[in-house]
Structure formats: C-alpha cells, structure tokens
Protein backbone atom coordinates (compact mmCIF):
# COMPACT_ATOMS: atom_id res chain seq x y z
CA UNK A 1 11.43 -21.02 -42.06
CA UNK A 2 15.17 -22.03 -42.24
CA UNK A 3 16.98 -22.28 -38.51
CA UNK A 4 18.56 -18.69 -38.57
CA UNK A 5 15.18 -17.15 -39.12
CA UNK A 6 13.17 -19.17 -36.84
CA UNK A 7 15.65 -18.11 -34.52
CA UNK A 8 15.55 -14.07 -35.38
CA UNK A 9 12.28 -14.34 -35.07
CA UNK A 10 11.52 -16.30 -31.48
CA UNK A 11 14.35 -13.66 -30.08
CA UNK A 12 12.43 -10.27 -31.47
CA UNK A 13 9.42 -11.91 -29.48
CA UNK A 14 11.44 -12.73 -26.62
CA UNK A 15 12.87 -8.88 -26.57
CA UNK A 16 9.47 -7.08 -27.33
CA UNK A 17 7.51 -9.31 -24.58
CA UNK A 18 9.95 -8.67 -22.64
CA UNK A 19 9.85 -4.91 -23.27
CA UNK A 20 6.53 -4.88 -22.71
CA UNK A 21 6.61 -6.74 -19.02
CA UNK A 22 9.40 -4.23 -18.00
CA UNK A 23 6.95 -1.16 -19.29
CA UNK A 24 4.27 -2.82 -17.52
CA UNK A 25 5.96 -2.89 -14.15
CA UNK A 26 7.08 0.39 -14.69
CA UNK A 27 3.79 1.96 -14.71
CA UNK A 28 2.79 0.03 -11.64
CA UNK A 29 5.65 1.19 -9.73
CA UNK A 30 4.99 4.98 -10.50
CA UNK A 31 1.64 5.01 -9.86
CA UNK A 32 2.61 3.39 -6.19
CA UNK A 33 5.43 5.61 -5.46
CA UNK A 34 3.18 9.12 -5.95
CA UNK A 35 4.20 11.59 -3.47
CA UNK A 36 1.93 10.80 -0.45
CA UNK A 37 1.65 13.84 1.97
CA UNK A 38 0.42 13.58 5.18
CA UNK A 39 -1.73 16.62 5.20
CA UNK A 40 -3.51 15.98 2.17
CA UNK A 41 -5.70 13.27 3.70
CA UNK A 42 -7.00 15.09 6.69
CA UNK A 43 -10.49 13.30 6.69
CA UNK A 44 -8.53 9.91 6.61
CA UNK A 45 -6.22 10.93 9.54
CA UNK A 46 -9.33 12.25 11.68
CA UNK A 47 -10.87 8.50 11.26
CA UNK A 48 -7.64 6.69 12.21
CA UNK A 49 -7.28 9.14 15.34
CA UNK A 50 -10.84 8.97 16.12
CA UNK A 51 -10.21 4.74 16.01
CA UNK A 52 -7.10 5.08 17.98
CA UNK A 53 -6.26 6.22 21.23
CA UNK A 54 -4.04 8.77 21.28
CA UNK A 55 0.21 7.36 21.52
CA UNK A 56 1.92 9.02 25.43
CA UNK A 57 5.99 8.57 25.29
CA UNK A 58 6.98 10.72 28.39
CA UNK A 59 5.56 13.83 28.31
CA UNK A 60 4.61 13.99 24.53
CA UNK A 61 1.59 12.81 22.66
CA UNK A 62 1.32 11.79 19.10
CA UNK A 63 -1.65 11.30 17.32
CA UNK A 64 -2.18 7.06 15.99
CA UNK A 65 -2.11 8.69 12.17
CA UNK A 66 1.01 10.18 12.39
CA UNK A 67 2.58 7.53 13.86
CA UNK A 68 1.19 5.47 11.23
CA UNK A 69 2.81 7.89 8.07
CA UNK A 70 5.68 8.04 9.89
CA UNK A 71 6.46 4.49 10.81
CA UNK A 72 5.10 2.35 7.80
CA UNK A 73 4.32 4.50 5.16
CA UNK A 74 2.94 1.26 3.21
CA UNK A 75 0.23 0.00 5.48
CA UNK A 76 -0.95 3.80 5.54
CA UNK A 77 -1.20 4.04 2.32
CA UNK A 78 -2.98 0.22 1.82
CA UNK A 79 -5.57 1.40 4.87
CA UNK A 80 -6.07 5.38 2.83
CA UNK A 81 -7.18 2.93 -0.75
CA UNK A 82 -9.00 0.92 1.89
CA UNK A 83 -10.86 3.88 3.27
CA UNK A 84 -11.33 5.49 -0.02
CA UNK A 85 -12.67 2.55 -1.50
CA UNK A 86 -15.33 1.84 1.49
CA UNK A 87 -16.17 5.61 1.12
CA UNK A 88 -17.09 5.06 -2.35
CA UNK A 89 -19.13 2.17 -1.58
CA UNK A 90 -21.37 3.77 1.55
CA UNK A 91 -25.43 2.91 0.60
CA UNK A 92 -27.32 5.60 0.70
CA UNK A 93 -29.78 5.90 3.26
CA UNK A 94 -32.63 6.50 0.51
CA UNK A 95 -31.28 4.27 -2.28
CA UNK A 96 -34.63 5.54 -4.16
CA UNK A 97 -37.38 2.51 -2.64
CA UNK A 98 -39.99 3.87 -1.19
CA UNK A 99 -42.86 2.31 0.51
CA UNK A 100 -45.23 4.63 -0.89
CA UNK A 101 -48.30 3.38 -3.40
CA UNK A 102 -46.67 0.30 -3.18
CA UNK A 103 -49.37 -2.80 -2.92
CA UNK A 104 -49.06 -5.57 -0.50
C-alpha cells in the first residue's frame, strides 16, 4: 500500500471503532437512565422499610425507602438490581433431594 492509502485506511478504522465505542456507550447509558418510579417496586420498598427504622424530623415521619429514592436515586437503584438479583438466586427449600429409598 502506497502512504496515502495506508493512511485512508488506518483513519476509516479509527472512525468506525470509534463509532462503534460511542454506540456502545450509548446503549449503556439508556438502559441506566430508564424511568425508575418509586411505586413500581413496592416489594423492594417494603424490605428496605422493614430493614430500616422509620426517619422522625419534627413532627413528620418518612419511611427509609423514600428517603432513599429521593436522596440518591443511584444507590437505590444499585441496592433494587441487588435485591432483584438475590431474589433470583433464593434455593429452594426442596431443591428436588430427597432422602427417600436412598441407601446408606
């Protein structure tokens, strides 16, 4: 290849990887900025109240998940993926063993 075209061609890599990192990114950033609504994770909420006591500032109360959607909406959404993903996980009590006809 003569210098002009080794040069065309390391730049149309240079622009297509590069198109392809900003795509990339992108995709990660929509997925992470998905509308997150506090009422749609009411099971989640429950758990982080029932792990929290309840926040008193004068005469109001505010329940710990609220707090936590309204004040870092970031570590409540990294602790909802953590919950969901440990919900997933849970062994089942009868994982299908059974101690029946089995020989010492």
């Amino acid at each position: 290849m003569e210098g002009a075209q080794a040069l065309l061609a390391a730049q149309a890599a240079d622009a297509i990887v590069g198109f392809l990192h900003r795509v990339h990114r992108q995709e990660q950033t929509v997925s992470s900025d998905v509308r997150l609504e506090y009422a749609d994770n009411e099971e989640f909420n429950d758990y982080v109240d029932e792990a929290h006591e309840t926040i008193f500032i004068f005469d109001l109360d505010y329940r710990p998940s609220d707090v936590l959607f309204n004040v870092d909406r970031e570590v409540y959404r990294s602790a909802l993926k953590e919950y969901e993903a440990e919900s997933e996980v849970e062994p089942d009590e009868d994982n299908g063993t059974s101690d029946e006809g089995a020989t010492p």
